[in-house]
C-alpha atoms as a PDB file:
ATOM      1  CA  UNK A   1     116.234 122.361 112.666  1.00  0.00           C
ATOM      2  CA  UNK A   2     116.000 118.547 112.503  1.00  0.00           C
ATOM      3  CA  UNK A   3     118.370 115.426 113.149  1.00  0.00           C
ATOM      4  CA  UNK A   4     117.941 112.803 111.044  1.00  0.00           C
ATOM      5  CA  UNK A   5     118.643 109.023 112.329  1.00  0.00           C
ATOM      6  CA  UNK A   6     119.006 107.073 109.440  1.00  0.00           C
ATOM      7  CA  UNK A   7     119.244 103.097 110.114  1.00  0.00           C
ATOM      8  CA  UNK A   8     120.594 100.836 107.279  1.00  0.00           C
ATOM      9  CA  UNK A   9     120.109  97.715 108.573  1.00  0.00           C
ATOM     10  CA  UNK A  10     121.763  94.490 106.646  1.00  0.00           C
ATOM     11  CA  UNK A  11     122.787  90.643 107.579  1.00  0.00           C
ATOM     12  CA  UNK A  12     126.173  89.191 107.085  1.00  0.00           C
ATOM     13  CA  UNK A  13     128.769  86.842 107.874  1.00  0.00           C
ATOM     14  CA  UNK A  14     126.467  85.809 110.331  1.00  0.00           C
ATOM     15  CA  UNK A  15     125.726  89.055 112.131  1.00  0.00           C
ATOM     16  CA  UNK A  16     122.933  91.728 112.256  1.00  0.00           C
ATOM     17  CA  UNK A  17     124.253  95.333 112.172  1.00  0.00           C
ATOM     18  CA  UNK A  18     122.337  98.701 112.539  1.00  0.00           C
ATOM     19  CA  UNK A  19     123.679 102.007 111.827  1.00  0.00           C
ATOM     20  CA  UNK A  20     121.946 104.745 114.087  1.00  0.00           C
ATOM     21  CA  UNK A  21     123.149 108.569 113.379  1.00  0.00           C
ATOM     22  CA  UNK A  22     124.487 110.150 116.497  1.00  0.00           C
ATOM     23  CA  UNK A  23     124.757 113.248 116.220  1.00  0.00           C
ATOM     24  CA  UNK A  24     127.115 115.834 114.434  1.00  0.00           C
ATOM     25  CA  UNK A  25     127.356 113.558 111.068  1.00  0.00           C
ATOM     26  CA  UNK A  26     128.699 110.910 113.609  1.00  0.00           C
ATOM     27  CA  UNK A  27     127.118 107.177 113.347  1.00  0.00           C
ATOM     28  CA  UNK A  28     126.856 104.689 115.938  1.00  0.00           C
ATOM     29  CA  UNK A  29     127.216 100.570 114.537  1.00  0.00           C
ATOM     30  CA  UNK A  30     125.509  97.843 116.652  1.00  0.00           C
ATOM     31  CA  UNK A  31     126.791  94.693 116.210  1.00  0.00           C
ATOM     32  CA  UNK A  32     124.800  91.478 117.374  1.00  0.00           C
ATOM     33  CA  UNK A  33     125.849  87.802 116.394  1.00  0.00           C
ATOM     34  CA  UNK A  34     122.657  87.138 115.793  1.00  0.00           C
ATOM     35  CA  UNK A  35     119.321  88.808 115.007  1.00  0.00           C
ATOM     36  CA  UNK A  36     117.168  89.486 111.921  1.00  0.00           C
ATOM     37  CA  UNK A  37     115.572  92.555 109.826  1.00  0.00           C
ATOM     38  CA  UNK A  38     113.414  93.639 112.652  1.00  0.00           C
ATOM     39  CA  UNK A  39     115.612  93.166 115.665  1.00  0.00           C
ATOM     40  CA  UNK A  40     118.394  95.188 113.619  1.00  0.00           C
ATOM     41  CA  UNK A  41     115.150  97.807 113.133  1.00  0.00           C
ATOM     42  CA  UNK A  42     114.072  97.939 116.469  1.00  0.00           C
ATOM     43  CA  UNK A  43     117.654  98.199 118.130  1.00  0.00           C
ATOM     44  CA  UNK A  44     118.605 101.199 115.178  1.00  0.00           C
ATOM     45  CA  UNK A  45     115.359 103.195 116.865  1.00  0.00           C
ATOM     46  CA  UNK A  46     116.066 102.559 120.126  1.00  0.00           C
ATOM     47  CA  UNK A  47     119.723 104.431 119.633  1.00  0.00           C
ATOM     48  CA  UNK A  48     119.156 106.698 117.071  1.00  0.00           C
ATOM     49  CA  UNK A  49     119.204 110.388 117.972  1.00  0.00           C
ATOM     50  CA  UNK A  50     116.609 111.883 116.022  1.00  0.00           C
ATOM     51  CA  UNK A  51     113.773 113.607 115.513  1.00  0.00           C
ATOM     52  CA  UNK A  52     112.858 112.338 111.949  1.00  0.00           C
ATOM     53  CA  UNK A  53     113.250 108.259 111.744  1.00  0.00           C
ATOM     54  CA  UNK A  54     114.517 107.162 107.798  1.00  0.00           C
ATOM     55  CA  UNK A  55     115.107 103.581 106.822  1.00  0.00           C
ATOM     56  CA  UNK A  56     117.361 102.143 103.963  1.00  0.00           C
ATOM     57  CA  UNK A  57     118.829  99.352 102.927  1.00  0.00           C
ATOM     58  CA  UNK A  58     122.606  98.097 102.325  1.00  0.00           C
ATOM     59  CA  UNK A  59     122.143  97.939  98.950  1.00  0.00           C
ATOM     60  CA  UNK A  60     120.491 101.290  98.301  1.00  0.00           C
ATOM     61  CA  UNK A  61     121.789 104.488  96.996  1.00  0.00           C
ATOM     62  CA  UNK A  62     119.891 107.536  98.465  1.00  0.00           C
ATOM     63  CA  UNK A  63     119.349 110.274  95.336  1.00  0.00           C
ATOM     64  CA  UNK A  64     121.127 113.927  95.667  1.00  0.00           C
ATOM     65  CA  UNK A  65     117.965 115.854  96.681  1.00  0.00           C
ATOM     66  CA  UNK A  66     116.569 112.344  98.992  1.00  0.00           C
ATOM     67  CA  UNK A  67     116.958 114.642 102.261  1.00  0.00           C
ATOM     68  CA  UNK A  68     115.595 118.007 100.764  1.00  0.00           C
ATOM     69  CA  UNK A  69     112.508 115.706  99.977  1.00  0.00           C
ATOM     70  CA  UNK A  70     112.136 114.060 102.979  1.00  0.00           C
ATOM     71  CA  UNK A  71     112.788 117.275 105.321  1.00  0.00           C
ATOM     72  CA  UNK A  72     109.697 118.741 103.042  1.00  0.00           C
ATOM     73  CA  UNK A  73     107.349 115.908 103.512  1.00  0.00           C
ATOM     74  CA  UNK A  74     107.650 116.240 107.363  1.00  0.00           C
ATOM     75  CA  UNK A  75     107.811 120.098 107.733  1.00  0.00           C
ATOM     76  CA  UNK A  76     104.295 119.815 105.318  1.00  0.00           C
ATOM     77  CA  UNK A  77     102.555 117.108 107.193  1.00  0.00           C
ATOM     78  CA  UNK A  78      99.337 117.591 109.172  1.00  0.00           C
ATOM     79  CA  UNK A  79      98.857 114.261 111.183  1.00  0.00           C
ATOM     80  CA  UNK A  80     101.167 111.437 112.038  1.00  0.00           C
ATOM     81  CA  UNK A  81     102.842 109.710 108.706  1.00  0.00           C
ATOM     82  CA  UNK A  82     104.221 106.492 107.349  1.00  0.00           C
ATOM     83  CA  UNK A  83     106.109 108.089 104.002  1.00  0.00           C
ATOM     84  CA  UNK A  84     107.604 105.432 101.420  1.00  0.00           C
ATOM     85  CA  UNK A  85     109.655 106.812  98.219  1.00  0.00           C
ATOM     86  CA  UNK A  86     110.296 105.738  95.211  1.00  0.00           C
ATOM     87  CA  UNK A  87     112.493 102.858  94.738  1.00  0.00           C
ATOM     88  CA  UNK A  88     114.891 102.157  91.265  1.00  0.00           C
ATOM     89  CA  UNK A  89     116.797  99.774  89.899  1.00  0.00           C
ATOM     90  CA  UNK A  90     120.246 100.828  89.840  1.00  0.00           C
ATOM     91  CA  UNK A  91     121.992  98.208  88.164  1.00  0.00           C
ATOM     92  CA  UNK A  92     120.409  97.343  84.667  1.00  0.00           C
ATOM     93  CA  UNK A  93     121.432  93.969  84.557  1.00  0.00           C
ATOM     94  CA  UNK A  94     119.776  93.225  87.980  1.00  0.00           C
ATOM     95  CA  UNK A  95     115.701  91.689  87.183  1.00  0.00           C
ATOM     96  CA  UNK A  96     113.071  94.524  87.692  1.00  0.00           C
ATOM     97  CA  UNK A  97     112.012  93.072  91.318  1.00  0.00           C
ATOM     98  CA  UNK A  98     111.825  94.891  94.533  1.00  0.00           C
ATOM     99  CA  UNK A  99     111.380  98.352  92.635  1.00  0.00           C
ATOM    100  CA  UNK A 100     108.458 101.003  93.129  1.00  0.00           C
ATOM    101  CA  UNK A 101     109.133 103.138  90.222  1.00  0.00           C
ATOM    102  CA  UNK A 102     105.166 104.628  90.273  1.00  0.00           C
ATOM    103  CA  UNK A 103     105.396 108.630  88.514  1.00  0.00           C
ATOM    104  CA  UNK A 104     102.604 109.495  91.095  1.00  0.00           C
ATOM    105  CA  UNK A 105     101.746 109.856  94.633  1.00  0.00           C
ATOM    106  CA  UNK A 106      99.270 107.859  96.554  1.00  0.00           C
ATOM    107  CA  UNK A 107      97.435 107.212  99.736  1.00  0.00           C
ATOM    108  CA  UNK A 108      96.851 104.366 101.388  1.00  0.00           C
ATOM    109  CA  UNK A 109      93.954 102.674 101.913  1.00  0.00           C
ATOM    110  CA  UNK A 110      92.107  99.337 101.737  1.00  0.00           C
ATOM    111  CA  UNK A 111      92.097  99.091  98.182  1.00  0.00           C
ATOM    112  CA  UNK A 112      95.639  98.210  97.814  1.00  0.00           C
ATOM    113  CA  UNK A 113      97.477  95.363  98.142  1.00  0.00           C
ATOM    114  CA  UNK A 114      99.454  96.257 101.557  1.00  0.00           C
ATOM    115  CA  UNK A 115     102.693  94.054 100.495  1.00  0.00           C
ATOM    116  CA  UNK A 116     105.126  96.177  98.702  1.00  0.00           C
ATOM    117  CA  UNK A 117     102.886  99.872  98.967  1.00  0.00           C
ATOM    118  CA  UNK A 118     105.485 100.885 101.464  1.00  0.00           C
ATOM    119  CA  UNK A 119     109.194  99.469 100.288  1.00  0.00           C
ATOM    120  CA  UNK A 120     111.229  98.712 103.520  1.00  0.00           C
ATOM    121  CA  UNK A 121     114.393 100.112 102.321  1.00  0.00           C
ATOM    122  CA  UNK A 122     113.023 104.094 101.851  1.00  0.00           C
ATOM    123  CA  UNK A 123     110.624 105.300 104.353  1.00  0.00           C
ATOM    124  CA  UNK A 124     110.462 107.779 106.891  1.00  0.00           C
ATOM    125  CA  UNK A 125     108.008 108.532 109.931  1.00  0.00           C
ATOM    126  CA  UNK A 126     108.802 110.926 113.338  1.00  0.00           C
ATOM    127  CA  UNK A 127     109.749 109.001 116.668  1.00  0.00           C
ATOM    128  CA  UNK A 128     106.984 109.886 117.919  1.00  0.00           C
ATOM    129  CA  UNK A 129     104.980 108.353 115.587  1.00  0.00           C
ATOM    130  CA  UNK A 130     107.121 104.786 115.419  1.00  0.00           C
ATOM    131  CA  UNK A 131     106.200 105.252 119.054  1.00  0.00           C
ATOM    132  CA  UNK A 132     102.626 105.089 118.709  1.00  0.00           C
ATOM    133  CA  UNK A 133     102.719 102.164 115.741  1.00  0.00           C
ATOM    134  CA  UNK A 134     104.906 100.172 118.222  1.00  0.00           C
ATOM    135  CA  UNK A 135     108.143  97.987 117.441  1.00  0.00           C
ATOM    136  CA  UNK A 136     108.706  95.715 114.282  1.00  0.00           C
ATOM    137  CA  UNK A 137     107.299  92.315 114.999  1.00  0.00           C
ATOM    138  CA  UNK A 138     110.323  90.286 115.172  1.00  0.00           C
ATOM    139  CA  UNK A 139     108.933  87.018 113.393  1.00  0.00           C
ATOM    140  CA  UNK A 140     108.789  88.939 110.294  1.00  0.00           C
ATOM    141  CA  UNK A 141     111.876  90.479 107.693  1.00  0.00           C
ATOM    142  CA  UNK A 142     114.764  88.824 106.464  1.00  0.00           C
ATOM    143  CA  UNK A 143     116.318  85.976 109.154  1.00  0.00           C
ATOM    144  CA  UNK A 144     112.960  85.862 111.293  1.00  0.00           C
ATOM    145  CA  UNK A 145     110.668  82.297 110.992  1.00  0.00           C
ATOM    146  CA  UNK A 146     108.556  84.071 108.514  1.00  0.00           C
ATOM    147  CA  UNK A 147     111.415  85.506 106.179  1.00  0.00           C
ATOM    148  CA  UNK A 148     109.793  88.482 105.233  1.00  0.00           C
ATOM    149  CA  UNK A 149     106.859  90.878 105.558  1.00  0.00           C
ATOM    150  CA  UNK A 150     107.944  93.138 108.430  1.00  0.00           C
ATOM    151  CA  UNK A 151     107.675  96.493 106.278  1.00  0.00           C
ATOM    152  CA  UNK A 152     104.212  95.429 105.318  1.00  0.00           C
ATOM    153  CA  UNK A 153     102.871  94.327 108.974  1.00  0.00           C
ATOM    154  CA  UNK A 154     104.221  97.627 109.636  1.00  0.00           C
ATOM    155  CA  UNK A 155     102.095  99.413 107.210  1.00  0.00           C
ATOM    156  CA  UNK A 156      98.942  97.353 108.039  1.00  0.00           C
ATOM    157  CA  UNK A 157      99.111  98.408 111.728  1.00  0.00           C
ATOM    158  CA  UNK A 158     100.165 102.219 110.670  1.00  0.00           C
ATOM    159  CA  UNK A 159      97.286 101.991 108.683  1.00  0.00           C
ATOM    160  CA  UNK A 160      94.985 100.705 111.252  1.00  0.00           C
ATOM    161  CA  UNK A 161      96.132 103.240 114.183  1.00  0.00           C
ATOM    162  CA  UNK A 162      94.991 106.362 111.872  1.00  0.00           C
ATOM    163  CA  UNK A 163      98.180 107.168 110.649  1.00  0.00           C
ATOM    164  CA  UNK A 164      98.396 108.411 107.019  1.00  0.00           C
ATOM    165  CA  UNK A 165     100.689 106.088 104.718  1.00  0.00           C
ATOM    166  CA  UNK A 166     101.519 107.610 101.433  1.00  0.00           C
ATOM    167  CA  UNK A 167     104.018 106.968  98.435  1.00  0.00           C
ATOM    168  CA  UNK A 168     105.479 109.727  96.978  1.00  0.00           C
ATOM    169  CA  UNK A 169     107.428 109.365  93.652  1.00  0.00           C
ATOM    170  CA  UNK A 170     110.323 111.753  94.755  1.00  0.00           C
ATOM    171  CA  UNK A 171     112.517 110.828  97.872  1.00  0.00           C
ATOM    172  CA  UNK A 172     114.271 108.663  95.811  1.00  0.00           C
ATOM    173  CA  UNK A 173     116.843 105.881  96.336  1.00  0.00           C
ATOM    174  CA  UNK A 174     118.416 103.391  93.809  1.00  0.00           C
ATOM    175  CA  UNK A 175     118.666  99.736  94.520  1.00  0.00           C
ATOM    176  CA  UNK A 176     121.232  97.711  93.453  1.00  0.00           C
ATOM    177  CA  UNK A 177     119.954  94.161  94.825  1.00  0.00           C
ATOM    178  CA  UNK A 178     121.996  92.103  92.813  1.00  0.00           C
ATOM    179  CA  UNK A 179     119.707  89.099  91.620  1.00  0.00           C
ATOM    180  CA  UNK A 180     120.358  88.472  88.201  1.00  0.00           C
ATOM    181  CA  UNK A 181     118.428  85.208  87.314  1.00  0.00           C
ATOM    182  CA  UNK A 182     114.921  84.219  87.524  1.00  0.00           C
ATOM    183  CA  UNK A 183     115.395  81.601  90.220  1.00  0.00           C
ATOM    184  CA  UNK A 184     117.186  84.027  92.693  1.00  0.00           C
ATOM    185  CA  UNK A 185     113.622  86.228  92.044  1.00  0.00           C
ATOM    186  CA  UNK A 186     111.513  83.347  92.090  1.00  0.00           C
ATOM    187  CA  UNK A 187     112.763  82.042  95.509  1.00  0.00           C
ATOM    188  CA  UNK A 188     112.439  85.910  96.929  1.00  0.00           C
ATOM    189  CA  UNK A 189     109.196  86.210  95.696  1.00  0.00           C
ATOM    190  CA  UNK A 190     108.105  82.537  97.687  1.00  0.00           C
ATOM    191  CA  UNK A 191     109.430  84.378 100.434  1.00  0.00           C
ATOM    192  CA  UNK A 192     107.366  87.073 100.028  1.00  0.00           C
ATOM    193  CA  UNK A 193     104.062  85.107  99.533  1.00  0.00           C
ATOM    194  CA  UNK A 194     104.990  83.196 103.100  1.00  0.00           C
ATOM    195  CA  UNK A 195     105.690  86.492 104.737  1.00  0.00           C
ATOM    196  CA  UNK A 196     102.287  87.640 103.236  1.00  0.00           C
ATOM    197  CA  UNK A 197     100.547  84.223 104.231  1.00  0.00           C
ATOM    198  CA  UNK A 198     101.431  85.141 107.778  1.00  0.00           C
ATOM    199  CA  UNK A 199     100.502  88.363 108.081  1.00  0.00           C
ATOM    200  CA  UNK A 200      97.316  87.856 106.995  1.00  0.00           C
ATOM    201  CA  UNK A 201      97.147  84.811 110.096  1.00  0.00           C
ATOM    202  CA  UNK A 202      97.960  87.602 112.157  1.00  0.00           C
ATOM    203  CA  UNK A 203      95.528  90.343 111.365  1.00  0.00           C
ATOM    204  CA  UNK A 204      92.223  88.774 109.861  1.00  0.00           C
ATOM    205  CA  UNK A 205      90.718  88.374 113.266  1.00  0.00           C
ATOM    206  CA  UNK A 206      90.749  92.253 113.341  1.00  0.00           C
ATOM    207  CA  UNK A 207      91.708  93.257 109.541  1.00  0.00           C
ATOM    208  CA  UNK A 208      88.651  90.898 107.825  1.00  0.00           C
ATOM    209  CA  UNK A 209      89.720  93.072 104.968  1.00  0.00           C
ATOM    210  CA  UNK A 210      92.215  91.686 103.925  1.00  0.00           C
ATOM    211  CA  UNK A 211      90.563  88.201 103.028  1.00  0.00           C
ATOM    212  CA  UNK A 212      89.871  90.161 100.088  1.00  0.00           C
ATOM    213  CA  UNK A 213      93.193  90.428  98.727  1.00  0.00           C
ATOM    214  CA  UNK A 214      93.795  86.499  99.254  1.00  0.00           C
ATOM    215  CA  UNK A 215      90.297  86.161  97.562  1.00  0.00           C
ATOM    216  CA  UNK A 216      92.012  87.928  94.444  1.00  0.00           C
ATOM    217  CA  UNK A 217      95.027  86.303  94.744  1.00  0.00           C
ATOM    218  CA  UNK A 218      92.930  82.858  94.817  1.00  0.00           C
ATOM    219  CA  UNK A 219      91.110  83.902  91.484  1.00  0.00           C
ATOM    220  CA  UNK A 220      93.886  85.255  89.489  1.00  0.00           C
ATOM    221  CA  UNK A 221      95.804  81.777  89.842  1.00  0.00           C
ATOM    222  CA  UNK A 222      92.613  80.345  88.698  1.00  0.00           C
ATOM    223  CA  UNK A 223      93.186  82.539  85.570  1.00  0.00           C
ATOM    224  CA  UNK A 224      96.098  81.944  84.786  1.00  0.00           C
ATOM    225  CA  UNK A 225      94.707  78.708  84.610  1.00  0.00           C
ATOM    226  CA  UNK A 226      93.007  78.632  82.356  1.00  0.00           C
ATOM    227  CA  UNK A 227      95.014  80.626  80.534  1.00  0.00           C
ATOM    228  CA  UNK A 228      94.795  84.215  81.949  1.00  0.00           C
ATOM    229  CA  UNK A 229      97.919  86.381  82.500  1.00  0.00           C
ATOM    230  CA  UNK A 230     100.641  85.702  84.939  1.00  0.00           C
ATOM    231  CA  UNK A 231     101.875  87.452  88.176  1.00  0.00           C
ATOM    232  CA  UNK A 232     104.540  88.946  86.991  1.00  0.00           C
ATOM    233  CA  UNK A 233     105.399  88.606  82.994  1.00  0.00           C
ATOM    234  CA  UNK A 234     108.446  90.978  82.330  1.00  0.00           C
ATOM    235  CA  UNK A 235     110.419  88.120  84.738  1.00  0.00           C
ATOM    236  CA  UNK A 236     107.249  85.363  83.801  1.00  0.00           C
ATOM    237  CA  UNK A 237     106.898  84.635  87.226  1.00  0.00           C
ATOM    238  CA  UNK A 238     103.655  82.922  88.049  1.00  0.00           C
ATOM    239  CA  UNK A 239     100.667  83.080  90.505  1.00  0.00           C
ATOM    240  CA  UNK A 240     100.812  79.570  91.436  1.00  0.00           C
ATOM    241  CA  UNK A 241     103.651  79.830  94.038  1.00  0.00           C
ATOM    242  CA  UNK A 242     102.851  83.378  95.097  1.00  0.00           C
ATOM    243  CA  UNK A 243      99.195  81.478  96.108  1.00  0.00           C
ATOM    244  CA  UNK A 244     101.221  78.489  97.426  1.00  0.00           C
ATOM    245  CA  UNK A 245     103.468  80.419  99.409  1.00  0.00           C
ATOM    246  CA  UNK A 246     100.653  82.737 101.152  1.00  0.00           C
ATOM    247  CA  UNK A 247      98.476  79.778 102.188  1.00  0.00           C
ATOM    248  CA  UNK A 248     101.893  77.947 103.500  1.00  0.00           C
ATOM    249  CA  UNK A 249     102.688  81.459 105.803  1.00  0.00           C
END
């Protein structure tokens, strides 16, 4: 009934390679010398042979019943979709970062911080769909000028087009990212905040919205302070950077 491309997209040894499905339980691999997050993204759509698009990461482990869920989401959807699942930690001596371990589901909408609604390592949406959204911007993700950020630019403009982003706490995939100490988090994290920074360059003009969410970001490093709580305090990482780092991007 479907064919399912999946595209786990990672950066080594100075290469980019995506993995598109074929067809048959086949896989295609793309090599480029070069490249970063999005470029890897953009060239695992254009090859992959499916109906149903699903993105992971290298270091993810999809859960036994990950396709049953994600085959249900689409055959139940009504309108176009962004769908993000939930994300674990896998390895328990790897810092709680980069997780979405939420027990409910959730829509998206302006409310919500967009960074980190929509994890970039488990999501799905129809071709047709990444169609209408568009290509990842290449300046954003992992190895682009702005390091980061290209899951979240993609939500904002999913978001914006009328499509309906959700997290769902089944779909499930378990991430074994490897960062053990709190200055391999605290220098993601930076990265995130200057991915962030320049996302928000790109879309207040039309997104005025989300001055809003630097406005909050502005006032919770101002109470922190003066004593207030921190950004993070299972890993005591702090607002100041993550404030730094946005107005930098």
């Amino acid at each position: 009934e479907a064919s399912i491309s999946y595209l786990q997209i990672f950066r080594g040894q100075g290469e980019t390679i995506a993995v598109a499905q074929a067809s048959d339980g086949m896989a295609r691999i793309i090599r480029r010398p070069a490249g970063n997050l999005s470029e890897a993204r953009n060239l695992g759509v254009a090859q992959a042979a499916g109906r149903l698009l699903a993105f992971t990461d290298d270091d993810c482990l999809l859960g036994p019943e990950w396709l049953a869920d994600a085959l249900r989401h689409w055959r139940q959807a009504t309108q176009p979709f962004l769908i993000g699942g939930r994300v674990r930690l896998d390895d328990p001596t790897d810092l709680p970062f980069t997780v979405r371990d939420y027990p409910k589901p959730q829509i998206y909408d302006r409310r919500f911080p967009p960074g980190g609604f929509i994890q970039g390592c488990n999501f799905i949406l129809t071709r047709e769909t990444a169609r209408y959204i568009g290509p990842f911007d290449p300046r954003f993700g992992a190895g682009a000028i702005f390091r980061s950020g290209e899951d979240t630019d993609y939500t904002i403009r999913a978001h914006a087009a009328g499509v309906r982003v959700a997290y769902v706490p089944d779909m499930a995939v378990r991430h074994r990212h490897g960062r053990k100490t709190r200055e391999e988090v605290d220098r993601l994290n930076r990265d995130y905040a200057f991915g962030n920074g320049a996302i928000l360059a790109k879309h207040v003009l039309r997104q005025r919205w989300l001055l809003r969410h630097l406005g909050w970001t502005m006032r919770s490093a101002l109470l922190e302070h003066l004593g207030g709580p921190v950004f993070d305090s299972a890993i005591g990482l702090s607002w100041r950077p993550v404030l730094c780092g946005q107005l930098h991007g």
